[in-house]
C-alpha atoms as a PDB file:
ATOM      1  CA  UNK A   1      20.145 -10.741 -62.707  1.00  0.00           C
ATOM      2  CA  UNK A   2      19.691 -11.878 -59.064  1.00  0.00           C
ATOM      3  CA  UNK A   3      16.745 -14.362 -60.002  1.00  0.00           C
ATOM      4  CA  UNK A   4      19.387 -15.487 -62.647  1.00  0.00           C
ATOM      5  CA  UNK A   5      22.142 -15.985 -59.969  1.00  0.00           C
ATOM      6  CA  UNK A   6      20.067 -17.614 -57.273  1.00  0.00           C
ATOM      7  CA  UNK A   7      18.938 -20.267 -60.406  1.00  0.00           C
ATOM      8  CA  UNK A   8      22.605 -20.772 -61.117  1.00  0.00           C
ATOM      9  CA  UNK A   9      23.530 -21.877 -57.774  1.00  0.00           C
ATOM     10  CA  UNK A  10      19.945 -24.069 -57.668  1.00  0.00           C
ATOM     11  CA  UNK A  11      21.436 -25.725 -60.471  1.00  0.00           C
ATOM     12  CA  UNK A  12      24.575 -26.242 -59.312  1.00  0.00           C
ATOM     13  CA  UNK A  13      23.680 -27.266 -55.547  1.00  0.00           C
ATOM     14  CA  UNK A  14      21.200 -29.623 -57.419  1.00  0.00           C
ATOM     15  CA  UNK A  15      24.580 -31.356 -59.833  1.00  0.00           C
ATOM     16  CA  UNK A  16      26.558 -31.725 -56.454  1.00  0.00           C
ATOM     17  CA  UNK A  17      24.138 -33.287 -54.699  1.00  0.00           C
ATOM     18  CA  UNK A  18      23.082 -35.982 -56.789  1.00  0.00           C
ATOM     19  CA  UNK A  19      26.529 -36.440 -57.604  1.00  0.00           C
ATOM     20  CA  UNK A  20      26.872 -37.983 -53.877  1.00  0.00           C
ATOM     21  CA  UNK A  21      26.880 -41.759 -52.898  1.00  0.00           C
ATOM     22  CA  UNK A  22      25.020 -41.375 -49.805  1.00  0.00           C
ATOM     23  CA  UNK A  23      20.862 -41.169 -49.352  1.00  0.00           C
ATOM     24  CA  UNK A  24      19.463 -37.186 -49.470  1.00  0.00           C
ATOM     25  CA  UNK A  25      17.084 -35.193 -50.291  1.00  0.00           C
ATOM     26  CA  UNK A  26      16.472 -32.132 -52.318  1.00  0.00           C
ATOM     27  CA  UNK A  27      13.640 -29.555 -51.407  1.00  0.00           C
ATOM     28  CA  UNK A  28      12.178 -26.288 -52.371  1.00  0.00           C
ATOM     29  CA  UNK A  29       9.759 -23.917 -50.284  1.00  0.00           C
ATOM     30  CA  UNK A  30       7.222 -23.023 -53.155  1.00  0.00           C
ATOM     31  CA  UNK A  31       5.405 -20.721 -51.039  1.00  0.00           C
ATOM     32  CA  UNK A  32       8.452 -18.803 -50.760  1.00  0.00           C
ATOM     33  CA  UNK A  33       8.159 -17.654 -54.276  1.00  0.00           C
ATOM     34  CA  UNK A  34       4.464 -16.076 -53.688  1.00  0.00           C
ATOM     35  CA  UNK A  35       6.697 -13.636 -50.674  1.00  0.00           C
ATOM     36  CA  UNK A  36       9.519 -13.118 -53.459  1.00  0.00           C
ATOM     37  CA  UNK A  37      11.809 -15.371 -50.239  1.00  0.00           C
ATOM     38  CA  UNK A  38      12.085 -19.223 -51.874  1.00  0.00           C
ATOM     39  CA  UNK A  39      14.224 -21.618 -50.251  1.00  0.00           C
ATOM     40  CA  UNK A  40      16.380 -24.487 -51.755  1.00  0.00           C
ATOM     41  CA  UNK A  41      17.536 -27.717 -49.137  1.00  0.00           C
ATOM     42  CA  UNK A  42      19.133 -30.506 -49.211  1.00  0.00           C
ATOM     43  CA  UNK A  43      19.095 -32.772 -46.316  1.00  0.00           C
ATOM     44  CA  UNK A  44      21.957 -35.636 -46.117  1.00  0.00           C
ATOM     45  CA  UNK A  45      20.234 -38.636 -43.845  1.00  0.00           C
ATOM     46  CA  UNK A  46      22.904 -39.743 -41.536  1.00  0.00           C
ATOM     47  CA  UNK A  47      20.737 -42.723 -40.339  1.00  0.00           C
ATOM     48  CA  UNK A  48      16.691 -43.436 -39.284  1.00  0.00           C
ATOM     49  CA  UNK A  49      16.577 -41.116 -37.155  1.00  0.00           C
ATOM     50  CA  UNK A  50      19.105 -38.540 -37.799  1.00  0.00           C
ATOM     51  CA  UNK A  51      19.364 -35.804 -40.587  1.00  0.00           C
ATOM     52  CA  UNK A  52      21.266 -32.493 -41.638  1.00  0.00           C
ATOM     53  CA  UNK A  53      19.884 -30.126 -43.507  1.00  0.00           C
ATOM     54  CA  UNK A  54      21.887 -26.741 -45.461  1.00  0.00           C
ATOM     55  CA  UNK A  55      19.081 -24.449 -46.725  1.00  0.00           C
ATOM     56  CA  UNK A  56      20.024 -21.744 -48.697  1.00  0.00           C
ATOM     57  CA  UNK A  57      17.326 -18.714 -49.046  1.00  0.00           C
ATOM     58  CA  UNK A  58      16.963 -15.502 -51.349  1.00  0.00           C
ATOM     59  CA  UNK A  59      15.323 -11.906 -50.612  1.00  0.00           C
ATOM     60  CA  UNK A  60      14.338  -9.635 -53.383  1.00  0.00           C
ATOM     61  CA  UNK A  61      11.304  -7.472 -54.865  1.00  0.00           C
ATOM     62  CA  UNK A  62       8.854  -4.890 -53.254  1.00  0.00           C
ATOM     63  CA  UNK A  63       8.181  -5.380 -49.320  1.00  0.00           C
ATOM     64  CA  UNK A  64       4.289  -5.814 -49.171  1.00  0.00           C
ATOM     65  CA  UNK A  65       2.307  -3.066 -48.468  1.00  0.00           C
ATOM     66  CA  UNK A  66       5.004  -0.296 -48.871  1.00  0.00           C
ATOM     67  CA  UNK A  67       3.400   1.246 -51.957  1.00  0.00           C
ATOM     68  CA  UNK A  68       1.033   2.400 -50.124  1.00  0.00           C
ATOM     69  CA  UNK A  69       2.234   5.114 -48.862  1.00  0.00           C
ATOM     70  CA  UNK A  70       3.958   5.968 -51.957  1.00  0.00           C
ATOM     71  CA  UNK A  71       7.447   5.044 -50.990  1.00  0.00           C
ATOM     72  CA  UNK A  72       8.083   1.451 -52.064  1.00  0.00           C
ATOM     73  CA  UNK A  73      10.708  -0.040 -50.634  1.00  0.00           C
ATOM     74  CA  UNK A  74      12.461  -3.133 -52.319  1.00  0.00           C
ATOM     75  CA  UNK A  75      14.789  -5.985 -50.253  1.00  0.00           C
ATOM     76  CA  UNK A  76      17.320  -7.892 -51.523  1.00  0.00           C
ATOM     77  CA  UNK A  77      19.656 -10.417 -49.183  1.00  0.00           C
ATOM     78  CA  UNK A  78      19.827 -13.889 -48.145  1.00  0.00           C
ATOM     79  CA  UNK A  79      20.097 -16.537 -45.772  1.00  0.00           C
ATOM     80  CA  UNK A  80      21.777 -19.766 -44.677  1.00  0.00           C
ATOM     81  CA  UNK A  81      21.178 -21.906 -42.159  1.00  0.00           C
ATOM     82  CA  UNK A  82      22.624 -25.458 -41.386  1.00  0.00           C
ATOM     83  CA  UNK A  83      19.940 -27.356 -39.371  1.00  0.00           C
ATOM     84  CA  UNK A  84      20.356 -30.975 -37.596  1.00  0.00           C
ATOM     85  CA  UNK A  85      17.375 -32.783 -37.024  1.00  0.00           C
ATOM     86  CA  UNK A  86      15.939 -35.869 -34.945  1.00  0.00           C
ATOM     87  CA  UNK A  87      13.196 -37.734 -35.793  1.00  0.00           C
ATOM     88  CA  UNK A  88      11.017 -39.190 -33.568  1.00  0.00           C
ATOM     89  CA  UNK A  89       9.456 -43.017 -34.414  1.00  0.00           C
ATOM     90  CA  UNK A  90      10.184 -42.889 -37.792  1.00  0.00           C
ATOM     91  CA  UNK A  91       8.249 -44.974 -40.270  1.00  0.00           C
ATOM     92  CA  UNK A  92      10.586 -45.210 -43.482  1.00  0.00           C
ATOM     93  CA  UNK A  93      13.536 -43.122 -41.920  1.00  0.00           C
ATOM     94  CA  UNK A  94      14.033 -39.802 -41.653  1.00  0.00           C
ATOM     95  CA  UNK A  95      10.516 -38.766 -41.269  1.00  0.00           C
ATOM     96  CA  UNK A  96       7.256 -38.302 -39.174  1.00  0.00           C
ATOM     97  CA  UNK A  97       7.657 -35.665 -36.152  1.00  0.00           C
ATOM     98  CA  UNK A  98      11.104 -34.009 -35.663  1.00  0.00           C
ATOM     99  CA  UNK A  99      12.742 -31.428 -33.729  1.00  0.00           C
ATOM    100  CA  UNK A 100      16.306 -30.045 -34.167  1.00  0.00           C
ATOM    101  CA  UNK A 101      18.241 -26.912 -33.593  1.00  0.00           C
ATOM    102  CA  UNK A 102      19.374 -24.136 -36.735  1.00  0.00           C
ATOM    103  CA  UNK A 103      21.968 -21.955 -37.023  1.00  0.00           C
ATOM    104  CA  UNK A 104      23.493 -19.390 -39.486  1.00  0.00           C
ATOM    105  CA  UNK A 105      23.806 -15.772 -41.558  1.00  0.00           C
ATOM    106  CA  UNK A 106      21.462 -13.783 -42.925  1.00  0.00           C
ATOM    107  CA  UNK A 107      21.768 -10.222 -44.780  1.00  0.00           C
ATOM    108  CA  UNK A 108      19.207  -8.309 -45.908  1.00  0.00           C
ATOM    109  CA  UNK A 109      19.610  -4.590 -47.921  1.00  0.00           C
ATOM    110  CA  UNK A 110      16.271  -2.235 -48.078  1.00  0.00           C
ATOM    111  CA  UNK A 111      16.201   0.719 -50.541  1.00  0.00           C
ATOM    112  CA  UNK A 112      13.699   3.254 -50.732  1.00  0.00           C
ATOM    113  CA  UNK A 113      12.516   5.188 -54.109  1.00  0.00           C
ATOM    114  CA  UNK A 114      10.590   8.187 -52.310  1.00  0.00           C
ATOM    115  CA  UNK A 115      10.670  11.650 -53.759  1.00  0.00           C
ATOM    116  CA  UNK A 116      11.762  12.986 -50.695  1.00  0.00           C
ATOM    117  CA  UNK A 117      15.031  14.011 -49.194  1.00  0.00           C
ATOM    118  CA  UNK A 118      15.394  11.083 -46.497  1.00  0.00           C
ATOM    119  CA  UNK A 119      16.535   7.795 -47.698  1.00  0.00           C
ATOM    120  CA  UNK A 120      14.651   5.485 -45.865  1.00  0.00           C
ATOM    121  CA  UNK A 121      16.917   2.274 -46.700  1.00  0.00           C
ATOM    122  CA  UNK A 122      18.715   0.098 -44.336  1.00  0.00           C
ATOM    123  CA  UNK A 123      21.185  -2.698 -44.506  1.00  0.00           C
ATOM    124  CA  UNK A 124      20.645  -5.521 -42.084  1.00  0.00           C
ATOM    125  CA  UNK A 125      22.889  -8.744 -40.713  1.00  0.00           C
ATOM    126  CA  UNK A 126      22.904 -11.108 -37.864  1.00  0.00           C
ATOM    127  CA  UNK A 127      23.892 -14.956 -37.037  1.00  0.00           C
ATOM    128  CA  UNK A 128      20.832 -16.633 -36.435  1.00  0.00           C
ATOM    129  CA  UNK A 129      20.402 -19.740 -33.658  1.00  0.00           C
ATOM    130  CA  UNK A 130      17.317 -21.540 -32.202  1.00  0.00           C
ATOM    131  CA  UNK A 131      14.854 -24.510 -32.203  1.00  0.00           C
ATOM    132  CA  UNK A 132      12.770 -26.083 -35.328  1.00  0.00           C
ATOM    133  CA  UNK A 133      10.227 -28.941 -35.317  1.00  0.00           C
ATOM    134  CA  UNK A 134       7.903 -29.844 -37.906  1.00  0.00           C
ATOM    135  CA  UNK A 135       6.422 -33.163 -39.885  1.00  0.00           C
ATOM    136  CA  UNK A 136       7.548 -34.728 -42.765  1.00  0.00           C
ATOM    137  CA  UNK A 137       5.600 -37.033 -44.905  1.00  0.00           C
ATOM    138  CA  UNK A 138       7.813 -39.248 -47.566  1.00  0.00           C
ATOM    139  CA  UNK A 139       5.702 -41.408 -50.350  1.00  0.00           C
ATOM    140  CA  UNK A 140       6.778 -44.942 -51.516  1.00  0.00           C
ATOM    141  CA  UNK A 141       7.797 -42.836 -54.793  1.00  0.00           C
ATOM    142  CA  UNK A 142      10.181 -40.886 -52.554  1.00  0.00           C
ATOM    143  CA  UNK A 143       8.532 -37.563 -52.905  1.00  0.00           C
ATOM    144  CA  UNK A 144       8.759 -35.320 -49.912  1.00  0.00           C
ATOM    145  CA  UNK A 145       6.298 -33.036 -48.283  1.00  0.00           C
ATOM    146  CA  UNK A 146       7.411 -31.115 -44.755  1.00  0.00           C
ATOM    147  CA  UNK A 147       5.857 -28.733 -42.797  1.00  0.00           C
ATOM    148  CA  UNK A 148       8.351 -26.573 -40.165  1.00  0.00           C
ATOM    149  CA  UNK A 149       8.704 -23.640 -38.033  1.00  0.00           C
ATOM    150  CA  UNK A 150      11.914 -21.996 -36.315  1.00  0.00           C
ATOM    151  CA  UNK A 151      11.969 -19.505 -33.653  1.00  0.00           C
ATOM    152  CA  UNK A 152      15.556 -18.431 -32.651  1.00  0.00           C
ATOM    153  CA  UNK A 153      17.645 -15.220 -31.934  1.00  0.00           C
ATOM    154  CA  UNK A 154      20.037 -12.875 -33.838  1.00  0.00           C
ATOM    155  CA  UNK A 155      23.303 -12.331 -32.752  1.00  0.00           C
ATOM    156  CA  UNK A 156      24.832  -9.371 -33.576  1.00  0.00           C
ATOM    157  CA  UNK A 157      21.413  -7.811 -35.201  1.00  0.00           C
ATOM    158  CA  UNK A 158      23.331  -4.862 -36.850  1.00  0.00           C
ATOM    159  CA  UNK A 159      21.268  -2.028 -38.963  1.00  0.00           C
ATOM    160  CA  UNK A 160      23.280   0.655 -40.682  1.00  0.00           C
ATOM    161  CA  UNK A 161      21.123   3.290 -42.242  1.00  0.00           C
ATOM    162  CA  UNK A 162      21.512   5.264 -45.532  1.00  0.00           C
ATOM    163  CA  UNK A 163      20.888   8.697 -43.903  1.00  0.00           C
ATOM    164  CA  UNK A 164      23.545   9.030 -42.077  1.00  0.00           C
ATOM    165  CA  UNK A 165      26.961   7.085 -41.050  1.00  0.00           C
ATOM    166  CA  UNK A 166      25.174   5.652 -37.866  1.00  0.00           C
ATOM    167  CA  UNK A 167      25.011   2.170 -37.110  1.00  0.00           C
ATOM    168  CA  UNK A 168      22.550   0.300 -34.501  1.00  0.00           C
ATOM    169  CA  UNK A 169      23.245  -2.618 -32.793  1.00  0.00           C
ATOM    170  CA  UNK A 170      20.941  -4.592 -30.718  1.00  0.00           C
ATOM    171  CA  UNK A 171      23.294  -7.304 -29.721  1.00  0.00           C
ATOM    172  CA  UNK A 172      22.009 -10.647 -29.023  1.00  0.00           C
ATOM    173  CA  UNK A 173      18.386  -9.277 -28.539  1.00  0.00           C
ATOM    174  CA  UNK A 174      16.882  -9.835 -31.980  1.00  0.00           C
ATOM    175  CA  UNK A 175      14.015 -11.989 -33.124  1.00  0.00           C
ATOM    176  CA  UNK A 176      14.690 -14.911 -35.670  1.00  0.00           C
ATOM    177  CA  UNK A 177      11.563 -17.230 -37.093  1.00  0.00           C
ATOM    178  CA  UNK A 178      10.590 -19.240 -40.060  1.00  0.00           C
ATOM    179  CA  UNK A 179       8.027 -21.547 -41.539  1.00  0.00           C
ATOM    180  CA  UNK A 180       8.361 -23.357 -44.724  1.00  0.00           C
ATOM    181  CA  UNK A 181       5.588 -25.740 -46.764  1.00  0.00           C
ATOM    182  CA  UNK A 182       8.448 -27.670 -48.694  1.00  0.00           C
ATOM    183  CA  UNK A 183       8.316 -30.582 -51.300  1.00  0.00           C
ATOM    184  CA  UNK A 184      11.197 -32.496 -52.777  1.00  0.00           C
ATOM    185  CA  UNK A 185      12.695 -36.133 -53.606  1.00  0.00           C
ATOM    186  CA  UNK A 186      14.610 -38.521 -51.697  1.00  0.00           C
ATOM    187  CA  UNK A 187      17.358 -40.055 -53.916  1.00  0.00           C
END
């Protein structure tokens, strides 16, 4: 069902966009599937050197290497994060070397399915912020490949566990990063 709703707001991001006048792309982090984490973009190109970018992310399935020790635990959140870019020297707009700052939510839930009496899941938010740089290669055909990386902080990095009514809060100290491989089109 969540696959199902995260394709029906592709879909729809994907109609709104290309309904616009202006020049933007649409992208998709394939290597984001392979982690059960894909990302969807769309990045509206205010001039040569300027962009903004709204990605919208999904987490679901088994965390990796849980099973092991024969509670599994399975994730399921998302993210947003609104990112402005500026391109340095670029050759056919909007591309080559950038650098550009992010911001935005993220929520992530983590159940457990252990036989035991402690419930080992976990709900998790914060409001993300930091830096992002990366390449991005366009083809005469307009298709897109970028390469990028973010390393930021969480605000308000709350965790309220299952077990018990207790929430932590490490405000303002937590850890935010990303990478992406995307592809996409200009239109």
């Amino acid at each position: 069902m969540k696959k199902l709703s995260f394709l029906t707001l592709t879909f729809a991001l994907l109609f709104c966009v290309t309904t616009l006048n202006a020049q933007f792309e649409v992208k998709i982090n394939p290597i984001g599937f392979l982690f059960n984490s894909p990302d969807l973009s769309a990045e509206y190109l205010i001039n040569d050197d300027i962009g903004v970018e709204l990605v919208i992310g999904a987490d679901y399935g088994t965390i990796v290497g849980t099973g092991l020790t024969g509670d599994e635990l399975r994730k399921s959140g998302f993210r947003l994060r609104a990112i402005g870019k500026y391109y340095f020297s670029p050759n056919d707009g909007t591309d080559a070397w950038y650098a550009g700052v992010y911001l935005g939510p993220r929520q992530r839930t983590v159940s457990g399915n252990s036989d035991s009496l402690f419930d080992s899941g976990w709900k998790q938010t914060a409001f993300t912020a930091g830096f992002t740089g990366g390449y991005k290669w366009v083809t005469a055909k307009g298709i897109i490949f970028e390469l990028g990386l973010g390393i930021g902080r969480a605000f308000n990095d709350e965790f309220t566990f299952n077990d018990s009514t207790n929430t932590t809060t490490q405000d303002g100290f937590g850890i935010d990063g990303f990478g992406r491989a995307s592809v996409g089109y200009r239109f």
